[in-house]
C-alpha atoms as a PDB file:
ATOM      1  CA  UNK A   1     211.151 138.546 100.550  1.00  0.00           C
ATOM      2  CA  UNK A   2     207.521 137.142  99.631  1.00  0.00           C
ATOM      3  CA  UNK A   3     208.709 135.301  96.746  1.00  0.00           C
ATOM      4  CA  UNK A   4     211.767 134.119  98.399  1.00  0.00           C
ATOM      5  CA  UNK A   5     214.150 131.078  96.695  1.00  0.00           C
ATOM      6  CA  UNK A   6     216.480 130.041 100.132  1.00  0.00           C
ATOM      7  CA  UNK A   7     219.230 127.999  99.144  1.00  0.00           C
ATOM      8  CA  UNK A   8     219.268 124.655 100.009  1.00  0.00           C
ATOM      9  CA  UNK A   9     221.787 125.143 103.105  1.00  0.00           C
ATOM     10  CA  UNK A  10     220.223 128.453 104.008  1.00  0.00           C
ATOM     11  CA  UNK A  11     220.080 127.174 107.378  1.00  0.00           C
ATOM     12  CA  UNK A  12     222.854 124.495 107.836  1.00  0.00           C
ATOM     13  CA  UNK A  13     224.603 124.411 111.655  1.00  0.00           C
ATOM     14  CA  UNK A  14     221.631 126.761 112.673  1.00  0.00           C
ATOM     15  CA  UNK A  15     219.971 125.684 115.613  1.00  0.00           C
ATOM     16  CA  UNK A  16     216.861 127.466 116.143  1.00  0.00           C
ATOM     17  CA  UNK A  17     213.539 127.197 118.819  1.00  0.00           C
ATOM     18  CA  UNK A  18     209.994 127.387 117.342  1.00  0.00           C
ATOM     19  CA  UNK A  19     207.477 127.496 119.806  1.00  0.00           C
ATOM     20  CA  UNK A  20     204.130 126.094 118.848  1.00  0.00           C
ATOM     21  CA  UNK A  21     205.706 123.889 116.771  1.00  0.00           C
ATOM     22  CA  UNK A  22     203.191 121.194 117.085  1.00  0.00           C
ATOM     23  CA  UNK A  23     200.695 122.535 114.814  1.00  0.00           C
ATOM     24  CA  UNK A  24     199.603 124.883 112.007  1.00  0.00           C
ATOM     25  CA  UNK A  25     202.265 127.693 110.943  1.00  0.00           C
ATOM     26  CA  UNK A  26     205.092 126.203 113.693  1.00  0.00           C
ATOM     27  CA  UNK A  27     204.684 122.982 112.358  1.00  0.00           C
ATOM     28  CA  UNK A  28     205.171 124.240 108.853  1.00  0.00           C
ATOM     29  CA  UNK A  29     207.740 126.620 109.676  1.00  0.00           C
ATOM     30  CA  UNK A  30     209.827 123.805 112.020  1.00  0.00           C
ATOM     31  CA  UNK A  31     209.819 121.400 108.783  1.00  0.00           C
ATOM     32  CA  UNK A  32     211.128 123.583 106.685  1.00  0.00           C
ATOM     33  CA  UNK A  33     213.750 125.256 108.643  1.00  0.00           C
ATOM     34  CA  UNK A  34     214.838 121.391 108.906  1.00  0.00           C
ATOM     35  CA  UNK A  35     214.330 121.320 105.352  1.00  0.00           C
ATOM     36  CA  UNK A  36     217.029 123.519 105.057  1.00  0.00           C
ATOM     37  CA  UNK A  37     219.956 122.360 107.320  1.00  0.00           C
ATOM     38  CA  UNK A  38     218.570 123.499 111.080  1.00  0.00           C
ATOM     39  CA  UNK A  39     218.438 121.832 114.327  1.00  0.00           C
ATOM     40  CA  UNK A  40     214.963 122.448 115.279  1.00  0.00           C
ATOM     41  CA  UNK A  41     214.058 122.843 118.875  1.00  0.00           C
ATOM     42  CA  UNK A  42     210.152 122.114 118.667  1.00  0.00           C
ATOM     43  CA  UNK A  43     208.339 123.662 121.655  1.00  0.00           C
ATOM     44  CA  UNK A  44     204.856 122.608 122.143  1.00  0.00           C
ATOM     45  CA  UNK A  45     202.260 121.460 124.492  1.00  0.00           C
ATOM     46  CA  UNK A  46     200.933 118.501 122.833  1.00  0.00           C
ATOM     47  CA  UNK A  47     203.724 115.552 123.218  1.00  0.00           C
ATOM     48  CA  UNK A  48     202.065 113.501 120.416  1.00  0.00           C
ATOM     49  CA  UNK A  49     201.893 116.345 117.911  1.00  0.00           C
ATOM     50  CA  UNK A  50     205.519 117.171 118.975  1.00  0.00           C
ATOM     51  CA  UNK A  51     206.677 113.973 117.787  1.00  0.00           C
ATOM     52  CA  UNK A  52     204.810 113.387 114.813  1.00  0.00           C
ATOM     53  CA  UNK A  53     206.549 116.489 113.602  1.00  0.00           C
ATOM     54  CA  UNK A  54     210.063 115.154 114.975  1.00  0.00           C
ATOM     55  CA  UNK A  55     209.576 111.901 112.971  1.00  0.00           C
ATOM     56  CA  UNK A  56     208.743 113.535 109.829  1.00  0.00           C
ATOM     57  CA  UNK A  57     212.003 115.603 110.296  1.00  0.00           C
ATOM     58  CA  UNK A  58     214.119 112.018 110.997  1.00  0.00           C
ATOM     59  CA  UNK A  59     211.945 110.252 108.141  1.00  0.00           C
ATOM     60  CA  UNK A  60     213.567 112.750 105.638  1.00  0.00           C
ATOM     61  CA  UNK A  61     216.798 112.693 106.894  1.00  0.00           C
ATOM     62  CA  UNK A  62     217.061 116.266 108.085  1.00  0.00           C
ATOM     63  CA  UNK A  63     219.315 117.133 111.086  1.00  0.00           C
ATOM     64  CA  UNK A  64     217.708 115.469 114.296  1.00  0.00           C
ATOM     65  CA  UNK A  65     215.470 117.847 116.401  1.00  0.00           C
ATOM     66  CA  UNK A  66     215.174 118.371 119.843  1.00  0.00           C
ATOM     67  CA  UNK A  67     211.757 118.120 121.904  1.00  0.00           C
ATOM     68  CA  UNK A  68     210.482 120.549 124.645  1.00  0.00           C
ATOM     69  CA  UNK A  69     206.815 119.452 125.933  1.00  0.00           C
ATOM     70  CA  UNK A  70     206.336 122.598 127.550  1.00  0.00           C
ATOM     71  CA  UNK A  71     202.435 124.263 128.588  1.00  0.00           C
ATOM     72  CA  UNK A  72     202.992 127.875 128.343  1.00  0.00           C
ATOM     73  CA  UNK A  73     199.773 128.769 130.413  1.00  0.00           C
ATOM     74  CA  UNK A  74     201.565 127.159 133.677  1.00  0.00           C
ATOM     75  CA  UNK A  75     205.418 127.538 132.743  1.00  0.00           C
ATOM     76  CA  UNK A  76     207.429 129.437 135.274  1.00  0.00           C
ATOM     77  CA  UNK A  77     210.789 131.193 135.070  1.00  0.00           C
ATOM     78  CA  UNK A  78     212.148 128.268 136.608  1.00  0.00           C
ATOM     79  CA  UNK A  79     211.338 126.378 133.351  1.00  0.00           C
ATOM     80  CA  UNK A  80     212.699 129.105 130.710  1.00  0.00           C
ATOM     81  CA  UNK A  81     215.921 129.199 132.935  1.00  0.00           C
ATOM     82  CA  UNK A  82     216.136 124.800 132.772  1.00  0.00           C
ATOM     83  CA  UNK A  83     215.328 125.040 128.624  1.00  0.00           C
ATOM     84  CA  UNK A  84     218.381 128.310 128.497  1.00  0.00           C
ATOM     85  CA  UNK A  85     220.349 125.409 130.327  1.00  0.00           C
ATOM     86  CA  UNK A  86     219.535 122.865 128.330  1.00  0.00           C
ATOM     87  CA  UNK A  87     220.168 124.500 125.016  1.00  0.00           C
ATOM     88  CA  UNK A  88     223.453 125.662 126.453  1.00  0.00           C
ATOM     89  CA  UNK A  89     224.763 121.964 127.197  1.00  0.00           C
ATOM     90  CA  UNK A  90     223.301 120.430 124.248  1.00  0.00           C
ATOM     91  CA  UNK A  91     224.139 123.352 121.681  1.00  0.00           C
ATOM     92  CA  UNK A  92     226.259 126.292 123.357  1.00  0.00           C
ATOM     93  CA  UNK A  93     224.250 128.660 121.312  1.00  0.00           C
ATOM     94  CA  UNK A  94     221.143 129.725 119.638  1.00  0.00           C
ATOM     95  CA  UNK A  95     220.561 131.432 116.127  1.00  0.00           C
ATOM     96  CA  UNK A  96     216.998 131.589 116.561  1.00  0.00           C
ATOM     97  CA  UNK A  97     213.423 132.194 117.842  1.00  0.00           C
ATOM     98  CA  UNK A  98     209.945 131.947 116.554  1.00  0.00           C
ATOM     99  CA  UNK A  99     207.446 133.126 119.102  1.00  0.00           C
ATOM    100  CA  UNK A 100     205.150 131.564 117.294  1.00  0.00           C
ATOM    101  CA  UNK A 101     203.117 129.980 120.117  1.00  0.00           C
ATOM    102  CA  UNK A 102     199.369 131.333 121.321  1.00  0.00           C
ATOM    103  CA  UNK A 103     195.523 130.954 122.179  1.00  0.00           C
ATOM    104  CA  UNK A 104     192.739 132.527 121.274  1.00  0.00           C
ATOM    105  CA  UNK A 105     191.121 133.607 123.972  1.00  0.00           C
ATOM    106  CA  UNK A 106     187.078 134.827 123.902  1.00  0.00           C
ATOM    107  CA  UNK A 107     185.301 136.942 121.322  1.00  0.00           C
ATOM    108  CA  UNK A 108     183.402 139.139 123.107  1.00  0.00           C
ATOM    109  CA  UNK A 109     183.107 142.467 124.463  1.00  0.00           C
ATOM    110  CA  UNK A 110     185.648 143.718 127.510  1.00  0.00           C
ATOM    111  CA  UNK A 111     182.576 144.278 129.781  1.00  0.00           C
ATOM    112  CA  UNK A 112     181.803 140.706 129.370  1.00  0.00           C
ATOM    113  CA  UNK A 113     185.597 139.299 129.046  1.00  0.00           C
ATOM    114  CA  UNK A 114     186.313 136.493 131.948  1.00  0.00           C
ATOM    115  CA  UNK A 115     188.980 137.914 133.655  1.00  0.00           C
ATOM    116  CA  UNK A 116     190.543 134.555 134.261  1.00  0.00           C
ATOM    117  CA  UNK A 117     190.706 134.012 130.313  1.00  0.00           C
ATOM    118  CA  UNK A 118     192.482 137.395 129.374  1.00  0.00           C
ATOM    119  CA  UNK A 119     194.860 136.154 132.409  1.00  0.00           C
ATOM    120  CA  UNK A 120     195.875 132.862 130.604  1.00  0.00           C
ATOM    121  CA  UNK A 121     195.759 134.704 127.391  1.00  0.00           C
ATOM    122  CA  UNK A 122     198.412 137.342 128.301  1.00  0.00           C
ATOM    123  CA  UNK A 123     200.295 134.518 129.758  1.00  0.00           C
ATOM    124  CA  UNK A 124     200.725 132.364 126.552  1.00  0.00           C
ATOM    125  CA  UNK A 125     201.049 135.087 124.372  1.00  0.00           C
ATOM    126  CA  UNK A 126     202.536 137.813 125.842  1.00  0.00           C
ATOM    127  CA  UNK A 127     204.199 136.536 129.462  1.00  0.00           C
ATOM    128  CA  UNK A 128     205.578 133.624 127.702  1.00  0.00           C
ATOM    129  CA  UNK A 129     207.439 135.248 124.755  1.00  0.00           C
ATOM    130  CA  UNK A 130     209.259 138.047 127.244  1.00  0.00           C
ATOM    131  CA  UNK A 131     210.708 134.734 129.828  1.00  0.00           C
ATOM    132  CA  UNK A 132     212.234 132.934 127.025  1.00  0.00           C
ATOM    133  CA  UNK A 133     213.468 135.264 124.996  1.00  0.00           C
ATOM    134  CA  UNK A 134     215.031 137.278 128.765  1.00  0.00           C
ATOM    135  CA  UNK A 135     216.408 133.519 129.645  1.00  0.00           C
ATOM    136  CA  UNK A 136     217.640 133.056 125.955  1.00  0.00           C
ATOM    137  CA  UNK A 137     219.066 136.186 125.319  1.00  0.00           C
ATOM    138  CA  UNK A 138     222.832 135.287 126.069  1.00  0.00           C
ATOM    139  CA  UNK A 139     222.493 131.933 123.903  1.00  0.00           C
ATOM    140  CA  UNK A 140     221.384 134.299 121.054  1.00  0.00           C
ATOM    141  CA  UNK A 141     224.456 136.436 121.491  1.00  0.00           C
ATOM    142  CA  UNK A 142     226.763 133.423 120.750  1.00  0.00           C
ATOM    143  CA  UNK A 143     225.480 133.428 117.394  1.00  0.00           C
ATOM    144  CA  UNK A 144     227.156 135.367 114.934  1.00  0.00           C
ATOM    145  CA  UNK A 145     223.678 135.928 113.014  1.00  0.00           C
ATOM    146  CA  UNK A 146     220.920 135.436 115.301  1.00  0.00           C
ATOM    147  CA  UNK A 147     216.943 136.642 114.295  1.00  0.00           C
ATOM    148  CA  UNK A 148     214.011 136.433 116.516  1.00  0.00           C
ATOM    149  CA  UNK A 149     210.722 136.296 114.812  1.00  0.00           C
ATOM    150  CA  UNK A 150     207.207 137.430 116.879  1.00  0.00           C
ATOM    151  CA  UNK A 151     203.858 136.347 115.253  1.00  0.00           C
ATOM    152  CA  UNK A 152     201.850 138.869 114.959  1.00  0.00           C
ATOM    153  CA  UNK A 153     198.300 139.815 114.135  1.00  0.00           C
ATOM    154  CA  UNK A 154     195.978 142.612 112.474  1.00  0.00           C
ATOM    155  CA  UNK A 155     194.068 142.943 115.177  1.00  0.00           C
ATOM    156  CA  UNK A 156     197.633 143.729 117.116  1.00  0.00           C
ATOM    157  CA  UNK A 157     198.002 146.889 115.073  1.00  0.00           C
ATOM    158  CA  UNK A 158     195.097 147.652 115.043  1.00  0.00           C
ATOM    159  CA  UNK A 159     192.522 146.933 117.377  1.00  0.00           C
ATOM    160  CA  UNK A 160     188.891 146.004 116.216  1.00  0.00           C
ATOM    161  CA  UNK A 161     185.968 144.806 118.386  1.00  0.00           C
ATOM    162  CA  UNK A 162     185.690 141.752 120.277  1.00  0.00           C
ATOM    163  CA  UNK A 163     189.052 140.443 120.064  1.00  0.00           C
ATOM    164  CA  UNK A 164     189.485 140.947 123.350  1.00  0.00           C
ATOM    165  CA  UNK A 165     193.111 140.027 124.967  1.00  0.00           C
ATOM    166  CA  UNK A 166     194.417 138.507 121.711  1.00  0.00           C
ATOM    167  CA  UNK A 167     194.633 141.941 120.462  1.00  0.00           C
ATOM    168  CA  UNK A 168     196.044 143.332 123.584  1.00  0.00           C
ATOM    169  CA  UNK A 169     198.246 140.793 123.767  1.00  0.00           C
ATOM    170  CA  UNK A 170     199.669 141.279 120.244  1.00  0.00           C
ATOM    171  CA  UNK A 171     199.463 144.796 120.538  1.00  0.00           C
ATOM    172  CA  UNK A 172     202.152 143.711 123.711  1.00  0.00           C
ATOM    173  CA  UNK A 173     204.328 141.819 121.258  1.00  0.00           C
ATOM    174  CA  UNK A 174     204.419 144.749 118.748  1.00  0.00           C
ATOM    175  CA  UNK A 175     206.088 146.571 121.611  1.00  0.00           C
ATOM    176  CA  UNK A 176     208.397 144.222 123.132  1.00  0.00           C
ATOM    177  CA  UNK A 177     209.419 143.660 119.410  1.00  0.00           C
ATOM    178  CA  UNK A 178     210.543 147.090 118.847  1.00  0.00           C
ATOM    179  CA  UNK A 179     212.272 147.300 121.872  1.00  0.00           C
ATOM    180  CA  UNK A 180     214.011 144.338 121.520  1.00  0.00           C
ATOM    181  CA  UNK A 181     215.129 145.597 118.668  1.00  0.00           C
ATOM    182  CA  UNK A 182     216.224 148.718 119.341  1.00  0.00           C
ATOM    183  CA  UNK A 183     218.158 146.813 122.712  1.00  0.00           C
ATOM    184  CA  UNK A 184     219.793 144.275 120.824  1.00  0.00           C
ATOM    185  CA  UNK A 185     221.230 145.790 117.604  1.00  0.00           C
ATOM    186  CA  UNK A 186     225.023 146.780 118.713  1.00  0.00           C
ATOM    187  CA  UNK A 187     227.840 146.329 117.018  1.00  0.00           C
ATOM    188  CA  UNK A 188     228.956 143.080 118.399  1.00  0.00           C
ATOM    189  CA  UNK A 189     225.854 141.066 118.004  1.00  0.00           C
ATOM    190  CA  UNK A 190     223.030 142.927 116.046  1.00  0.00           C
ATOM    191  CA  UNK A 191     220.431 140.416 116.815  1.00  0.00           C
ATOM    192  CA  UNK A 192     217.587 141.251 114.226  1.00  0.00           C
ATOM    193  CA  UNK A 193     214.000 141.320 115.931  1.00  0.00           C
ATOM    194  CA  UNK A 194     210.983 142.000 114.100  1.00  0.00           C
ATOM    195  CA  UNK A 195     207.321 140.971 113.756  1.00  0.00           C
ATOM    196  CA  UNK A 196     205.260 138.689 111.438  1.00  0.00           C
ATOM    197  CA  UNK A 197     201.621 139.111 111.125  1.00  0.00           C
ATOM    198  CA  UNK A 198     200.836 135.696 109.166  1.00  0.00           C
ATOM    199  CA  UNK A 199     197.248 136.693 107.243  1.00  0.00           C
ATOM    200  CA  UNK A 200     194.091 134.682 107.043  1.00  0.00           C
ATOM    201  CA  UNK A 201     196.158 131.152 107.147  1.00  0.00           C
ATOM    202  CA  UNK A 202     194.243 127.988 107.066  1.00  0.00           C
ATOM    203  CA  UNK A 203     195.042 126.957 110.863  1.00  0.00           C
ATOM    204  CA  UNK A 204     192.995 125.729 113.724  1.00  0.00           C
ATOM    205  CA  UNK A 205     193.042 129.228 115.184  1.00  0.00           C
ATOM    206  CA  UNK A 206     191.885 130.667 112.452  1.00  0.00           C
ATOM    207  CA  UNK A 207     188.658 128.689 111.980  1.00  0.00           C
ATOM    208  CA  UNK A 208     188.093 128.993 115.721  1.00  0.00           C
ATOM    209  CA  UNK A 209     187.863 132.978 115.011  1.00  0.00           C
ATOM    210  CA  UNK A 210     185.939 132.827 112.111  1.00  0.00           C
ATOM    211  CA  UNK A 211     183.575 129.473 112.030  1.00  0.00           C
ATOM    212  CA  UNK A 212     181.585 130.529 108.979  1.00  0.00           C
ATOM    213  CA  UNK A 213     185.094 131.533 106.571  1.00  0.00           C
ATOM    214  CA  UNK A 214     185.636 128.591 103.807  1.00  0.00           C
ATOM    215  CA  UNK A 215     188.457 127.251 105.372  1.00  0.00           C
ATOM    216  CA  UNK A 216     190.148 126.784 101.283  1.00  0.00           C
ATOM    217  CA  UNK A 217     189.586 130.308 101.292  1.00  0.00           C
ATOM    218  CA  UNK A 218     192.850 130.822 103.180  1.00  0.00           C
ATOM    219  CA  UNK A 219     196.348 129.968 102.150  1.00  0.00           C
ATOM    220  CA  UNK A 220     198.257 126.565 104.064  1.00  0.00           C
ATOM    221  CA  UNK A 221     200.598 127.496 106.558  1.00  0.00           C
ATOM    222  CA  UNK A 222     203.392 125.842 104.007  1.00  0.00           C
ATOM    223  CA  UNK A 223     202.654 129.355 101.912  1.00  0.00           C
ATOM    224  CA  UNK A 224     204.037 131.148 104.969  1.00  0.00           C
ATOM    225  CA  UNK A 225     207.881 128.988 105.086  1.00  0.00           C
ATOM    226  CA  UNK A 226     209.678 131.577 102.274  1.00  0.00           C
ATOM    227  CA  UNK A 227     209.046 134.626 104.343  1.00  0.00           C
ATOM    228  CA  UNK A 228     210.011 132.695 107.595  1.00  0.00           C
ATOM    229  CA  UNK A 229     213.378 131.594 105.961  1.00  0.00           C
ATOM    230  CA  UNK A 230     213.997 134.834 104.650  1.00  0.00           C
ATOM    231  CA  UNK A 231     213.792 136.215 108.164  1.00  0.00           C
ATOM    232  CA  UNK A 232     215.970 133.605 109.860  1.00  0.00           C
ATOM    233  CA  UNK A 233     218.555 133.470 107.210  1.00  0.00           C
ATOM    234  CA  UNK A 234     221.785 135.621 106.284  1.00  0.00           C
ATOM    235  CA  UNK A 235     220.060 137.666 103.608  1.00  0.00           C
ATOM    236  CA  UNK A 236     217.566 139.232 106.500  1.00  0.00           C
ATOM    237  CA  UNK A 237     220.916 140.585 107.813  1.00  0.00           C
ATOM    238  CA  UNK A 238     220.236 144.335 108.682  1.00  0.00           C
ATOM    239  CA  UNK A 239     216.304 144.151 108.533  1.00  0.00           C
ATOM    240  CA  UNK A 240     214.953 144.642 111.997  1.00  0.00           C
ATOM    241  CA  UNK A 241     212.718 146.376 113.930  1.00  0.00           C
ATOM    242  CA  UNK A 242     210.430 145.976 111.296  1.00  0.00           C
ATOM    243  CA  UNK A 243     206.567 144.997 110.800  1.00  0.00           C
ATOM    244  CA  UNK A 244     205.867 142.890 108.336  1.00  0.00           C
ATOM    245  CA  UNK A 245     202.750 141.635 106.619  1.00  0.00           C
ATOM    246  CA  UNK A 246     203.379 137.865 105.124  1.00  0.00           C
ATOM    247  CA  UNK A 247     200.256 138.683 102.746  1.00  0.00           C
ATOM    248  CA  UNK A 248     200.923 142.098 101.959  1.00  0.00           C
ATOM    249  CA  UNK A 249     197.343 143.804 100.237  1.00  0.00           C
END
């Protein structure tokens, strides 16, 4: 799956959501899933970085994506239940998710972590993943080969100090992962869930964790597209549940 060569209309008709799509990895990961045939829903909180990506994607000629402007710190279930609506009258289905959104949060010890951060960090990367997939659940059973993808982390397997509620809050996604899984693979749908942890990737994020790391040190986020089309495509049929490394040691 590492070395993976997706054919050209891996993912034609597909119409899958990437949140976090204006940026790093979901930037990356939207372009080429529109590389290969999909109808990209790009979820983001920055309008201008949302459309740069969505006129890259009409500049090549791919299928024309959809925009969501959407701040997960503040989005309520009233929101996930209008985007579920929208998809629905737009698309009548979904074949995909990548949870792909989050923050940082502080790097510091819990006795000194600002309770108000860990809040908004739970929110955006744990809170936020459970409403939309809950509100997009019965758009992913239209599909007849739907995946749902959760970025994960290291430090969300296993903990290590100072990383505060991103860890906890990956730790969260490992869990709703596998339960998602085990929840949604019947015999009528078998909706594949399973969890990502990207690697040192050369991303904003990343240099906000580790300020003193050569940021060339680190692979692009373009390195991390096979894996992520491997996942969302017809060959991934029958993996899920799983964790996966994208830079396996």
């Amino acid at each position: 799956m590492y070395d993976y060569q997706a054919p050209a209309d891996l993912l034609k008709d597909r119409v899958i959501l990437v949140t976090g799509a204006g940026d790093g990895i979901g930037r990356a990961v939207a372009l080429g899933y529109a590389a290969h045939g999909a109808t990209v829903i790009l979820l983001g909180r920055t309008i201008s970085k949302l459309e740069s990506v969505y006129d890259q994607i009409e500049a090549a000629g791919h299928p024309q994506p959809a925009l969501v402007p959407l701040n997960l710190e503040v989005a309520t279930e009233h929101d996930y239940q209008e985007l579920a609506r929208n998809i629905q009258e737009n698309f009548g289905k979904l074949d995909g998710i990548v949870h792909n959104a989050g923050i940082l949060g502080q790097r510091t010890p819990v006795e000194m972590y600002n309770p108000e951060v860990w809040s908004k960090v739970m929110q955006v990367n744990a809170t936020a993943p459970f409403l939309i997939t809950q509100a997009l659940i019965p758009l992913l059973r239209e599909s007849d080969s739907a995946s749902i993808i959760f970025t994960s982390s290291s430090v969300g397997r296993k903990a290590r100090a100072y990383w505060g509620a991103y860890a906890v809050s990956k730790f969260a996604l490992e869990g709703l992962s596998q339960l998602l899984a085990d929840e949604l693979d019947d015999e009528r749908h078998r909706i594949r869930v399973n969890s990502l942890n990207p690697g040192a990737t050369r991303t904003a994020m990343r240099a906000l964790a580790y300020p003193g790391e050569t940021k060339d040190s680190n692979k692009p986020p373009e390195s991390l597209v096979p894996i992520h089309l491997y996942l969302m495509g017809r060959d991934s049929e029958g993996v899920t549940g799983q964790q996966i490394d994208a830079q396996p040691k």
